[in-house]
PDB file of N, CA and C in Angstrom:
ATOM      1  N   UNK A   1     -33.544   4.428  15.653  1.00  0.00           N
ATOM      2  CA  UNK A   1     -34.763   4.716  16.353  1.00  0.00           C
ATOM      3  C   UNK A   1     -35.691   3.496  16.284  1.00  0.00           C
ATOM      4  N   UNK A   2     -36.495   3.141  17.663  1.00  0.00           N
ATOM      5  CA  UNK A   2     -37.001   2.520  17.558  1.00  0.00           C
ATOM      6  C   UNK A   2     -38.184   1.870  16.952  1.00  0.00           C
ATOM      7  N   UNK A   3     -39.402   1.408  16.173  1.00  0.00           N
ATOM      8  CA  UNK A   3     -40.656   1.686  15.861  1.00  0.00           C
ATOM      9  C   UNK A   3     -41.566   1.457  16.967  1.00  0.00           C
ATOM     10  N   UNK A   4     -42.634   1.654  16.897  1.00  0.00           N
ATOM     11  CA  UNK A   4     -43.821   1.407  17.995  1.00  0.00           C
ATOM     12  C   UNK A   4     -44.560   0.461  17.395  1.00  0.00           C
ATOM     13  N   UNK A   5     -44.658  -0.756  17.766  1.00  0.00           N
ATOM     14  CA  UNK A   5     -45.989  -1.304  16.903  1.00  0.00           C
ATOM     15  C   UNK A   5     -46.971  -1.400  17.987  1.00  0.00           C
ATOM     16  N   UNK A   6     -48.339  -1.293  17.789  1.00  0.00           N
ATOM     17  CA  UNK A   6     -49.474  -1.632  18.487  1.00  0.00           C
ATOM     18  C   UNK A   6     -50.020  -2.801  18.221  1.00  0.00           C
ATOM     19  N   UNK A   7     -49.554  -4.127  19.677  1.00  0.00           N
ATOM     20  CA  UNK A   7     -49.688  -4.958  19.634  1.00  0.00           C
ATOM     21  C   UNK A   7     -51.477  -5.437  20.172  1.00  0.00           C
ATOM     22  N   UNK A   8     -51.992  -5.733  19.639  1.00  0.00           N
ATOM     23  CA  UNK A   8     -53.155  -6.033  20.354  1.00  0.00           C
ATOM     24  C   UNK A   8     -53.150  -7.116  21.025  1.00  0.00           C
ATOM     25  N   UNK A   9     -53.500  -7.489  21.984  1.00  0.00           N
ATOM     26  CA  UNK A   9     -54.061  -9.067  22.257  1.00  0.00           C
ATOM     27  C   UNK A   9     -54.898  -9.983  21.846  1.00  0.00           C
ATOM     28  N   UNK A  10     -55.007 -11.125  21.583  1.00  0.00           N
ATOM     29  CA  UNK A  10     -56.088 -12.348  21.832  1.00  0.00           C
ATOM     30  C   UNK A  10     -57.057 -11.773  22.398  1.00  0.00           C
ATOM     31  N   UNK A  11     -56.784 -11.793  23.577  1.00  0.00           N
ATOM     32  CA  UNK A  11     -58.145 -11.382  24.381  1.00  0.00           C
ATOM     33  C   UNK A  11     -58.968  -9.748  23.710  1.00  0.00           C
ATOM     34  N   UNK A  12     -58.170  -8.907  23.334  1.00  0.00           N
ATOM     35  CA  UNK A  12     -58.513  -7.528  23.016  1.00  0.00           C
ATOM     36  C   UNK A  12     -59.413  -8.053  21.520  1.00  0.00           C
ATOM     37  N   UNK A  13     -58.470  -8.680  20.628  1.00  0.00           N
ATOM     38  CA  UNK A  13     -59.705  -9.236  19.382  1.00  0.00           C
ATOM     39  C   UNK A  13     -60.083  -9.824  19.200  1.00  0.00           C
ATOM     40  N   UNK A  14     -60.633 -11.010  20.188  1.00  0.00           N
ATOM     41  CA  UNK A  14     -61.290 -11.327  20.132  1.00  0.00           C
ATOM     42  C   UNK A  14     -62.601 -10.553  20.790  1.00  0.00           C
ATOM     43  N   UNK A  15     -62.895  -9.825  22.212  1.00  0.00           N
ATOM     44  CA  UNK A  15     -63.473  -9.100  22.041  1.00  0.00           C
ATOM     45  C   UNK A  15     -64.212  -8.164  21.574  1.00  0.00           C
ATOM     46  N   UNK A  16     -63.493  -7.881  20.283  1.00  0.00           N
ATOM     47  CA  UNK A  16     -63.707  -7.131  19.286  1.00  0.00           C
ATOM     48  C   UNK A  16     -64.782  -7.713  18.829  1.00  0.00           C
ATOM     49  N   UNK A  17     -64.924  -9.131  18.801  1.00  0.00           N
ATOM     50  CA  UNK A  17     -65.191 -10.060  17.427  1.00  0.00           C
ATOM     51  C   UNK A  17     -66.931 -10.613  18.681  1.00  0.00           C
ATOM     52  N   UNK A  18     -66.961 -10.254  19.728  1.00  0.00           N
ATOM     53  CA  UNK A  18     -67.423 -10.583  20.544  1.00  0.00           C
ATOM     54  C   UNK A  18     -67.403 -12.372  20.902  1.00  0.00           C
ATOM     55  N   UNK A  19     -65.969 -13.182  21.009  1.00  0.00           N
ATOM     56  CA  UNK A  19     -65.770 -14.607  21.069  1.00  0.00           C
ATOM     57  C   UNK A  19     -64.888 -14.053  22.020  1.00  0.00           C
ATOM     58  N   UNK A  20     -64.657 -15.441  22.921  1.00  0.00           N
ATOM     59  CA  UNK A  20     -63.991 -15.544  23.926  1.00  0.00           C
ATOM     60  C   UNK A  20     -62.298 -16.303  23.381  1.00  0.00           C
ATOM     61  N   UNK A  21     -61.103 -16.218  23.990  1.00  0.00           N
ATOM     62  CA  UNK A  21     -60.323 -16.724  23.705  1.00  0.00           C
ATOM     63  C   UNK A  21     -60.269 -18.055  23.629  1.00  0.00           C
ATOM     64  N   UNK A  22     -60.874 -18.788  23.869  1.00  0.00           N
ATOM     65  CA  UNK A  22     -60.915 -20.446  24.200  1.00  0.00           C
ATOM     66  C   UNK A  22     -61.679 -20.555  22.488  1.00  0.00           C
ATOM     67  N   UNK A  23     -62.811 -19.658  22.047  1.00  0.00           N
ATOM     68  CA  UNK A  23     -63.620 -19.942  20.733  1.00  0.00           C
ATOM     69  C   UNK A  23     -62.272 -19.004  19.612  1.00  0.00           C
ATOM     70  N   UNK A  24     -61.820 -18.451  19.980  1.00  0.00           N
ATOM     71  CA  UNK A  24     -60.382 -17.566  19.209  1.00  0.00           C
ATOM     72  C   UNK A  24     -59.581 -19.308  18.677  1.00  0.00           C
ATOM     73  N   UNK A  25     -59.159 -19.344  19.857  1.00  0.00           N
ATOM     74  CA  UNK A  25     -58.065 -21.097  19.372  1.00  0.00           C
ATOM     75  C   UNK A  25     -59.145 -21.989  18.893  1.00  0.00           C
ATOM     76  N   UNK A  26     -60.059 -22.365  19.015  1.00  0.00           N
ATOM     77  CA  UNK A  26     -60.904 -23.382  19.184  1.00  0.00           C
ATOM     78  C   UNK A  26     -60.683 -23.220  17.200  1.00  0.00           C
ATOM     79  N   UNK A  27     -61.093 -22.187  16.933  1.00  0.00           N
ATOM     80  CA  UNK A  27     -61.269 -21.933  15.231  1.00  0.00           C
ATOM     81  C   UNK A  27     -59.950 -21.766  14.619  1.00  0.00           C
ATOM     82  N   UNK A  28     -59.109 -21.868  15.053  1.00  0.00           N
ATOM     83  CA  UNK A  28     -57.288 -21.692  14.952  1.00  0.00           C
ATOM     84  C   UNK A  28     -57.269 -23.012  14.115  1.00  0.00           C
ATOM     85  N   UNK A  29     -57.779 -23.877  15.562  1.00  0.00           N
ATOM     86  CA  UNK A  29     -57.280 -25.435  15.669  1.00  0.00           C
ATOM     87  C   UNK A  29     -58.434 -26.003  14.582  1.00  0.00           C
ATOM     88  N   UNK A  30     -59.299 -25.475  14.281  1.00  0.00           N
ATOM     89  CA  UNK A  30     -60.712 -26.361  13.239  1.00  0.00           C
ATOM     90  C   UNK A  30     -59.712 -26.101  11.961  1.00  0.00           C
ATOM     91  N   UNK A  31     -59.059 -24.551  11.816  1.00  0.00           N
ATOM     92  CA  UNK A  31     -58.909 -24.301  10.634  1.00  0.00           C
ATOM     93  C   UNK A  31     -57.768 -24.893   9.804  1.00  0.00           C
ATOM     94  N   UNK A  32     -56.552 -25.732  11.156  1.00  0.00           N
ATOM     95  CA  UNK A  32     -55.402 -25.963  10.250  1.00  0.00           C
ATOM     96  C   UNK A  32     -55.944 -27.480  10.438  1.00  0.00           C
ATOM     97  N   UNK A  33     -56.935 -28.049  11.384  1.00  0.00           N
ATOM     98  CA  UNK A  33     -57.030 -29.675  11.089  1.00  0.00           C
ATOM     99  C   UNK A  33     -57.495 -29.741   9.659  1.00  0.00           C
ATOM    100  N   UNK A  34     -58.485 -28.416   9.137  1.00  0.00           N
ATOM    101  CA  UNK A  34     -59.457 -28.920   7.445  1.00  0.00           C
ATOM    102  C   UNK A  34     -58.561 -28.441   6.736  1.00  0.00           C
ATOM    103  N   UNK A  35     -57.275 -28.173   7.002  1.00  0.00           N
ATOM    104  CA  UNK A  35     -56.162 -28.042   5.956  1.00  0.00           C
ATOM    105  C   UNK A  35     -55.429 -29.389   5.798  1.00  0.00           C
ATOM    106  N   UNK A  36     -55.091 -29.685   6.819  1.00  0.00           N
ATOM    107  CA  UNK A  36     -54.223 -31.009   6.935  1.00  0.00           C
ATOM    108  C   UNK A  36     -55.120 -32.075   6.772  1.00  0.00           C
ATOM    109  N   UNK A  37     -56.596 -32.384   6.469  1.00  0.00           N
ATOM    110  CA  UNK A  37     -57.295 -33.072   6.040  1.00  0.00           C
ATOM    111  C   UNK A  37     -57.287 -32.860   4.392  1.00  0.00           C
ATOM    112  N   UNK A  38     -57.341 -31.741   3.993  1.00  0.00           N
ATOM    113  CA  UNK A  38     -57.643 -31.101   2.273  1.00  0.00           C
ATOM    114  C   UNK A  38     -56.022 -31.961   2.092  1.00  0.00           C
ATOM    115  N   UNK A  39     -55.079 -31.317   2.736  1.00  0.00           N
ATOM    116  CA  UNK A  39     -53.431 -31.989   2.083  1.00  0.00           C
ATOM    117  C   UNK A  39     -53.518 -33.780   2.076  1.00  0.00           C
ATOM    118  N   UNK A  40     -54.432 -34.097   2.676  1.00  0.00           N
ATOM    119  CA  UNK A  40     -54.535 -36.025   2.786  1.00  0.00           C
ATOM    120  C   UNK A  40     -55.203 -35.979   1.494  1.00  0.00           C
ATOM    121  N   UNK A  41     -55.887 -35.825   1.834  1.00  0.00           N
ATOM    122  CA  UNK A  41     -56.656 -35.842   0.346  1.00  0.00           C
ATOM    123  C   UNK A  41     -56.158 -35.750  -1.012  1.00  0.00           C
ATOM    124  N   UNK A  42     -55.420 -34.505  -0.937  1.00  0.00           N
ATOM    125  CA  UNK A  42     -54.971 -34.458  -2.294  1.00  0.00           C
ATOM    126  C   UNK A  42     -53.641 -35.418  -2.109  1.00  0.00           C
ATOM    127  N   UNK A  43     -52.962 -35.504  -1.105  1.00  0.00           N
ATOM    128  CA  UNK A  43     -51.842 -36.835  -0.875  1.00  0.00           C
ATOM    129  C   UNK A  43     -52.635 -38.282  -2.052  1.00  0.00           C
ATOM    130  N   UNK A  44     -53.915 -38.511  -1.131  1.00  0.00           N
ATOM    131  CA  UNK A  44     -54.409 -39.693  -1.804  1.00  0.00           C
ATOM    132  C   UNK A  44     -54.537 -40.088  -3.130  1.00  0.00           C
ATOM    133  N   UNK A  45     -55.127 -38.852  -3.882  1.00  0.00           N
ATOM    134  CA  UNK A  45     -55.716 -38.747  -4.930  1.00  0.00           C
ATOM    135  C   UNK A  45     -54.634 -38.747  -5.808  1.00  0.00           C
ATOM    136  N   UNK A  46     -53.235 -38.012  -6.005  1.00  0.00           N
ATOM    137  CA  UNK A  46     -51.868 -38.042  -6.270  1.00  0.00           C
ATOM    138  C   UNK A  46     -51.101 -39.806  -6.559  1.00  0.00           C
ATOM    139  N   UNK A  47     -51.424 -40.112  -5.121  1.00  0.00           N
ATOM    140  CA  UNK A  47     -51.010 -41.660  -4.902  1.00  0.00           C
ATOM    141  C   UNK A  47     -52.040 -42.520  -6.248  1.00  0.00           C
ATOM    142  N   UNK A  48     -53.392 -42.427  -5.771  1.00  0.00           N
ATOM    143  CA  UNK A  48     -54.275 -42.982  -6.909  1.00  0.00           C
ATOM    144  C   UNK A  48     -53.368 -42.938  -8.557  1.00  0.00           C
ATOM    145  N   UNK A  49     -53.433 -41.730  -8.703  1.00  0.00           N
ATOM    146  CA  UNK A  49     -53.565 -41.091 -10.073  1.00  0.00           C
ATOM    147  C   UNK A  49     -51.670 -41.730 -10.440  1.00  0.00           C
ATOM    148  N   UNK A  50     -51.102 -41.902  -9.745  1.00  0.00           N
ATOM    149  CA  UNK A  50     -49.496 -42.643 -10.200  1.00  0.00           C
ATOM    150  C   UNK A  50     -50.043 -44.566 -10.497  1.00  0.00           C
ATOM    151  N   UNK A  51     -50.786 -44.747  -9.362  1.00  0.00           N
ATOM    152  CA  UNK A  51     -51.345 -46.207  -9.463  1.00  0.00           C
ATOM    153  C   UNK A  51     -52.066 -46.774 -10.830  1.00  0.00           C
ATOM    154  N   UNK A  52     -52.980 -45.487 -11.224  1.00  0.00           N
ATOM    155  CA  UNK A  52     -54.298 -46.015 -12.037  1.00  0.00           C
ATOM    156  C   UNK A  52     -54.411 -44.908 -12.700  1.00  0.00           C
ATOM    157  N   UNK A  53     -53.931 -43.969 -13.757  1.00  0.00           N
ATOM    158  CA  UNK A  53     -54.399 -42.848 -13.862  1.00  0.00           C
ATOM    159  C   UNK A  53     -55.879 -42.964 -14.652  1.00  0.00           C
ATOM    160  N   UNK A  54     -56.001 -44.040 -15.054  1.00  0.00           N
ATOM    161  CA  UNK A  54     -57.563 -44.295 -15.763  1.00  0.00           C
ATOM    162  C   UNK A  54     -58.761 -44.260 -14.802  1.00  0.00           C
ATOM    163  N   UNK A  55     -58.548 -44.829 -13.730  1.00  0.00           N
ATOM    164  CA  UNK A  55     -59.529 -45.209 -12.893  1.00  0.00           C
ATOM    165  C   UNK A  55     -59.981 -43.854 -12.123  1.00  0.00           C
ATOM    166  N   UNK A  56     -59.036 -43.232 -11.814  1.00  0.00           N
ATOM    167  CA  UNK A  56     -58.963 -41.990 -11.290  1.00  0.00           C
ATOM    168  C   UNK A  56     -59.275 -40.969 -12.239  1.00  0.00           C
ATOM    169  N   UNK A  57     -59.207 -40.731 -13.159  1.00  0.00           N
ATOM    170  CA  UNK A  57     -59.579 -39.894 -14.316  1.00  0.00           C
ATOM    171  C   UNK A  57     -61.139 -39.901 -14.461  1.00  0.00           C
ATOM    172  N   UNK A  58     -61.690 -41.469 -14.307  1.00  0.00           N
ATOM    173  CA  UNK A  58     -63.264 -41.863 -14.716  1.00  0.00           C
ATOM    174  C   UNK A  58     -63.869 -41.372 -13.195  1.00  0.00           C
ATOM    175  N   UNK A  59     -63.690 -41.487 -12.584  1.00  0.00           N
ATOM    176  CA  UNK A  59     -63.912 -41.220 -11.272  1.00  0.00           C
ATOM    177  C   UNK A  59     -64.094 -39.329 -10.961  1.00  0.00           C
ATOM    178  N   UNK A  60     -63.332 -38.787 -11.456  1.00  0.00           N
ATOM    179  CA  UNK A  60     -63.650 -37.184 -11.753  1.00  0.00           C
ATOM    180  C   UNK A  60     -64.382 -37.064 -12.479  1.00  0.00           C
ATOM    181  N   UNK A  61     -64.602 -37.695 -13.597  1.00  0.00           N
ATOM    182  CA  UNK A  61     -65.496 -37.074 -14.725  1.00  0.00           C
ATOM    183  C   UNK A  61     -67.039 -37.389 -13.836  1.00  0.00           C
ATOM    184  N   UNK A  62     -67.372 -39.102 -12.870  1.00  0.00           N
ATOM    185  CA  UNK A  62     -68.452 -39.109 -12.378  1.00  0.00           C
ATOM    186  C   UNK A  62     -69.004 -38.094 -10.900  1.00  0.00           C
ATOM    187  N   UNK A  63     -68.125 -37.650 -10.875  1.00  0.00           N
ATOM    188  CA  UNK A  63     -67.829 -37.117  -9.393  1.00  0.00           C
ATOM    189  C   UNK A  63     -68.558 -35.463 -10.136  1.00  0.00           C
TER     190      UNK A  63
END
């Protein structure tokens, strides 16, 4: 037997949310660029901390 799922749409929740589908993706796309910015980051800081772990260590404690 089959199940039923109740698929909503984009357009249906965002409505919900009162945003239009274009502001639905728009926050899709903000949310995985400040991820893949946070993963550089910690890329960098990783790279640092194999290079210098002193310099990078003093640098947290001023931070």
């Amino acid at each position: 037997m089959k199940k039923s799922r109740s698929r909503a749409s984009v357009k249906q929740m965002s409505g919900l949310f009162g945003k239009t589908r274009q502001a639905w993706y728009k926050a899709i796309q903000r949310s995985e660029r400040q991820q893949m910015q946070a993963l550089l980051v910690i890329h960098e800081v990783k790279k640092s901390e194999r290079t210098s772990p002193a310099v990078v260590s003093e640098n947290y404690i001023i931070c």
